[in-house]
N, C-alpha and C. Protein backbone atom coordinates (compact mmCIF):
# COMPACT_ATOMS: atom_id res chain seq x y z
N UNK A 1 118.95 108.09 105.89
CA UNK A 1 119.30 109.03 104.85
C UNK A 1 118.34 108.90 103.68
N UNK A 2 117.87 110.00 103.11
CA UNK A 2 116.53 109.79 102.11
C UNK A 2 117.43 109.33 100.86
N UNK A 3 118.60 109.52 100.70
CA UNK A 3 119.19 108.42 99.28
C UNK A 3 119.14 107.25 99.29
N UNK A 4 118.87 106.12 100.52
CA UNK A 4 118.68 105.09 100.17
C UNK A 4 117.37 105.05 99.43
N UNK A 5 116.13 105.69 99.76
CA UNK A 5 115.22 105.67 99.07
C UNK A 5 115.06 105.77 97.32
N UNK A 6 116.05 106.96 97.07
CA UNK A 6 116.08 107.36 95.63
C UNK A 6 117.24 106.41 94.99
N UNK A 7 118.11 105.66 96.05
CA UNK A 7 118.60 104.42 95.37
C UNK A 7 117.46 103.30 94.90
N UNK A 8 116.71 103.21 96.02
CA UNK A 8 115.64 101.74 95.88
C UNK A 8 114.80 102.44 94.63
N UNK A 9 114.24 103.73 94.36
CA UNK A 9 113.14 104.02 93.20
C UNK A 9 113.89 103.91 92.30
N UNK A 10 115.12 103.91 92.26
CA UNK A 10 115.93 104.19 90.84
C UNK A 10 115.98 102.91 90.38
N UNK A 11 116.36 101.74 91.18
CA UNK A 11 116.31 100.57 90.74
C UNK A 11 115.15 99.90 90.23
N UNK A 12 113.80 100.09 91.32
CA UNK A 12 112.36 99.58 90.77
C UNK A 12 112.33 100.15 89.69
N UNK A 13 112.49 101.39 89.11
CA UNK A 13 112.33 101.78 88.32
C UNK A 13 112.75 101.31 86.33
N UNK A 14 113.85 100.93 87.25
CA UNK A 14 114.81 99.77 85.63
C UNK A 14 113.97 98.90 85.32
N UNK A 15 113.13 98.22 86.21
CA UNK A 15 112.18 97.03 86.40
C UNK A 15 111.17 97.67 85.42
N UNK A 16 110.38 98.85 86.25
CA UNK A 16 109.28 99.46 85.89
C UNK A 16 108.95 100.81 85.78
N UNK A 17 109.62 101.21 84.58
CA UNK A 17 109.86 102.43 84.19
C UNK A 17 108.91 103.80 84.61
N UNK A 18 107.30 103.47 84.96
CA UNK A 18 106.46 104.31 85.26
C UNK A 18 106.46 104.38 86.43
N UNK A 19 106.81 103.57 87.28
CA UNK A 19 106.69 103.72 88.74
C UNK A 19 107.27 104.89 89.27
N UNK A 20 106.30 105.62 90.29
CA UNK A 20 106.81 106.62 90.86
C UNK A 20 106.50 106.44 92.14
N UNK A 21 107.30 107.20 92.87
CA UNK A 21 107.00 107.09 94.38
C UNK A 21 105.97 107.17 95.23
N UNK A 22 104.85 108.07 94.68
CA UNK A 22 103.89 108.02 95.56
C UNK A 22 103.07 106.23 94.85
N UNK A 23 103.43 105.48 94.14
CA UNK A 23 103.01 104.36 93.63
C UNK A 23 103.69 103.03 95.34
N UNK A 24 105.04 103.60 95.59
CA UNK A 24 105.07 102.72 96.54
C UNK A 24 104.59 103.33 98.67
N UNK A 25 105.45 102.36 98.96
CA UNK A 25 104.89 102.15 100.20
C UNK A 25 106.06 101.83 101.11
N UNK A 26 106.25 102.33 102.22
CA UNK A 26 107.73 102.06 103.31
C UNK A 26 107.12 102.54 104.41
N UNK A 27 107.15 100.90 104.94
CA UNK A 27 106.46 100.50 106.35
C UNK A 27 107.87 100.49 107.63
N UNK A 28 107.93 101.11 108.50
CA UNK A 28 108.97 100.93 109.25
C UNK A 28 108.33 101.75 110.48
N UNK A 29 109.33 101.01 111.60
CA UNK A 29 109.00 101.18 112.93
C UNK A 29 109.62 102.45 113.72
N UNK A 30 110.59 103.17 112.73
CA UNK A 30 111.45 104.33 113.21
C UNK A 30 110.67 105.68 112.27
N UNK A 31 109.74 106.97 113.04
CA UNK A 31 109.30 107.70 112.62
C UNK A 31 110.33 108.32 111.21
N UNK A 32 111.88 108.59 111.94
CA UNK A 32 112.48 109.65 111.13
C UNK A 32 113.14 108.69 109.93
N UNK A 33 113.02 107.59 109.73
CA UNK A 33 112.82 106.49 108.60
C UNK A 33 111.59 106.96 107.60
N UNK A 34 110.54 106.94 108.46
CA UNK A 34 109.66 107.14 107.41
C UNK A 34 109.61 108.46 106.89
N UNK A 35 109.86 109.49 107.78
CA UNK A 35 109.80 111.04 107.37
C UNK A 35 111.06 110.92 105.89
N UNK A 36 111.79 110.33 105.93
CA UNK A 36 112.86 110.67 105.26
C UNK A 36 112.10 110.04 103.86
N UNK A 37 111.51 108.61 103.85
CA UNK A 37 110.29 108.31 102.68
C UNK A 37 109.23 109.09 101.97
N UNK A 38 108.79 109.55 103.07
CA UNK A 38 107.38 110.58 102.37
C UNK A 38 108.04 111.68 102.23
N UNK A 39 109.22 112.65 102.50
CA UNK A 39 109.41 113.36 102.23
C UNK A 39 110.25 113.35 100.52
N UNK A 40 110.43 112.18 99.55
CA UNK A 40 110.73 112.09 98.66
C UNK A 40 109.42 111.36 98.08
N UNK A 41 108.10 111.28 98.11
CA UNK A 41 106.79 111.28 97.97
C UNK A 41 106.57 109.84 97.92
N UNK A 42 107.19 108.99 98.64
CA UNK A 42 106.68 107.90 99.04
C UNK A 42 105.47 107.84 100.23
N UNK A 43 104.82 106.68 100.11
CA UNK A 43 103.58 106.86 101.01
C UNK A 43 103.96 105.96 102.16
N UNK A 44 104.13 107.00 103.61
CA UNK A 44 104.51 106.50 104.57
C UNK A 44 103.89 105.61 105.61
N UNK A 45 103.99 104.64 106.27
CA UNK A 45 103.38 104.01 107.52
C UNK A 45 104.87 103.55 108.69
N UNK A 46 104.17 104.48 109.69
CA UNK A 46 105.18 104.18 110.91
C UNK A 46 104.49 103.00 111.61
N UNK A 47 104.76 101.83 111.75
CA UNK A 47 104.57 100.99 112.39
C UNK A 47 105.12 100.14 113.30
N UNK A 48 105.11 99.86 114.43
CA UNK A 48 105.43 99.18 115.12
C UNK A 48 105.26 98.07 115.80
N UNK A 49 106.02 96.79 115.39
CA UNK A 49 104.67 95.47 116.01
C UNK A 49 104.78 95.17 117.33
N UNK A 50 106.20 95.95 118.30
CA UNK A 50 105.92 95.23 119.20
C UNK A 50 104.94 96.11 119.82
N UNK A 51 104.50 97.29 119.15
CA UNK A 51 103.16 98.07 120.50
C UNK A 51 101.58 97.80 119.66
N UNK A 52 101.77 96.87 118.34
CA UNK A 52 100.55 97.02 117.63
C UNK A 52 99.58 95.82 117.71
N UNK A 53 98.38 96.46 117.39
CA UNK A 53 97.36 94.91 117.81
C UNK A 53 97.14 94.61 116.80
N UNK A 54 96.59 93.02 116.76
CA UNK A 54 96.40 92.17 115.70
C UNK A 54 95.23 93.28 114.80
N UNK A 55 95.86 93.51 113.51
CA UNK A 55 94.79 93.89 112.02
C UNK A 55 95.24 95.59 111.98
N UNK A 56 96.45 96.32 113.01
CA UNK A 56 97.24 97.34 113.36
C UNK A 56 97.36 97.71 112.04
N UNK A 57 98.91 96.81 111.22
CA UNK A 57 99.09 97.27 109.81
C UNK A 57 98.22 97.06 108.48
N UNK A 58 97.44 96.47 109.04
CA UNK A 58 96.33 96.53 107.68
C UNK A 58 95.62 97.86 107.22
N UNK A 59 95.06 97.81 108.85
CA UNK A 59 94.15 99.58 108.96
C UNK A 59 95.10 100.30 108.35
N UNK A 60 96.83 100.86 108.74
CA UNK A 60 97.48 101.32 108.72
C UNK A 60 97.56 101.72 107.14
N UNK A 61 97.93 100.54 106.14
CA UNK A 61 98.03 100.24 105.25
C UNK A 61 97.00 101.04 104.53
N UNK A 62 95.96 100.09 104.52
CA UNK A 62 94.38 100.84 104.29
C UNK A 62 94.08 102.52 104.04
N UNK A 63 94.16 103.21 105.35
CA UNK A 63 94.54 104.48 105.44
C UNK A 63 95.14 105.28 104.64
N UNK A 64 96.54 104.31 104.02
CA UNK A 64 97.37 105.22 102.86
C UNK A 64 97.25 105.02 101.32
N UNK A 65 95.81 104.51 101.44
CA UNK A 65 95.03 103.87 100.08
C UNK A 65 95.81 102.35 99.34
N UNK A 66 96.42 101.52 100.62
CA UNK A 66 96.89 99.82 99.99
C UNK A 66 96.08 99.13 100.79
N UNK A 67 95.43 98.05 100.03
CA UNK A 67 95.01 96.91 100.07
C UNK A 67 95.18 96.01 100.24
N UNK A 68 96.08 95.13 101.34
CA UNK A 68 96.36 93.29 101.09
C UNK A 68 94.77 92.60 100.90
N UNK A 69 95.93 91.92 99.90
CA UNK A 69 94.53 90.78 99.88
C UNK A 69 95.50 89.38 99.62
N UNK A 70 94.82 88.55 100.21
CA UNK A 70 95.52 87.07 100.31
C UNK A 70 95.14 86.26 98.71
């Protein structure tokens, strides 16, 4: 349901008042999970580890303009 989402921004948000959604990121392995994210302008990655190869969610990541860095 896309209200858990606008529950979770509402809360980061108490934290950090400027944050907006396309600022975060919701990584999950169920497509219509993520559709329900980006469609409230969060930046989506469908991922899955048990079909993904080692450095999978990084690229993934990468792609939707985030960076890990250790």
């Amino acid at each position: 349901s896309p209200r858990i989402f606008e529950v979770f921004l509402e809360r980061l948000q108490r934290l950090h008042p400027d944050l907006q959604a396309k600022d975060c990121a919701f990584v999950d392995d169920k497509e219509e999970n993520v559709a329900a994210a980006v469609m409230l302008g969060f930046q989506g990655v469908h991922y899955d580890a048990r079909k993904a190869a080692p450095g999978d969610l990084q690229k993934a990541l990468q792609a939707v303009g985030l960076v890990l860095t250790s």
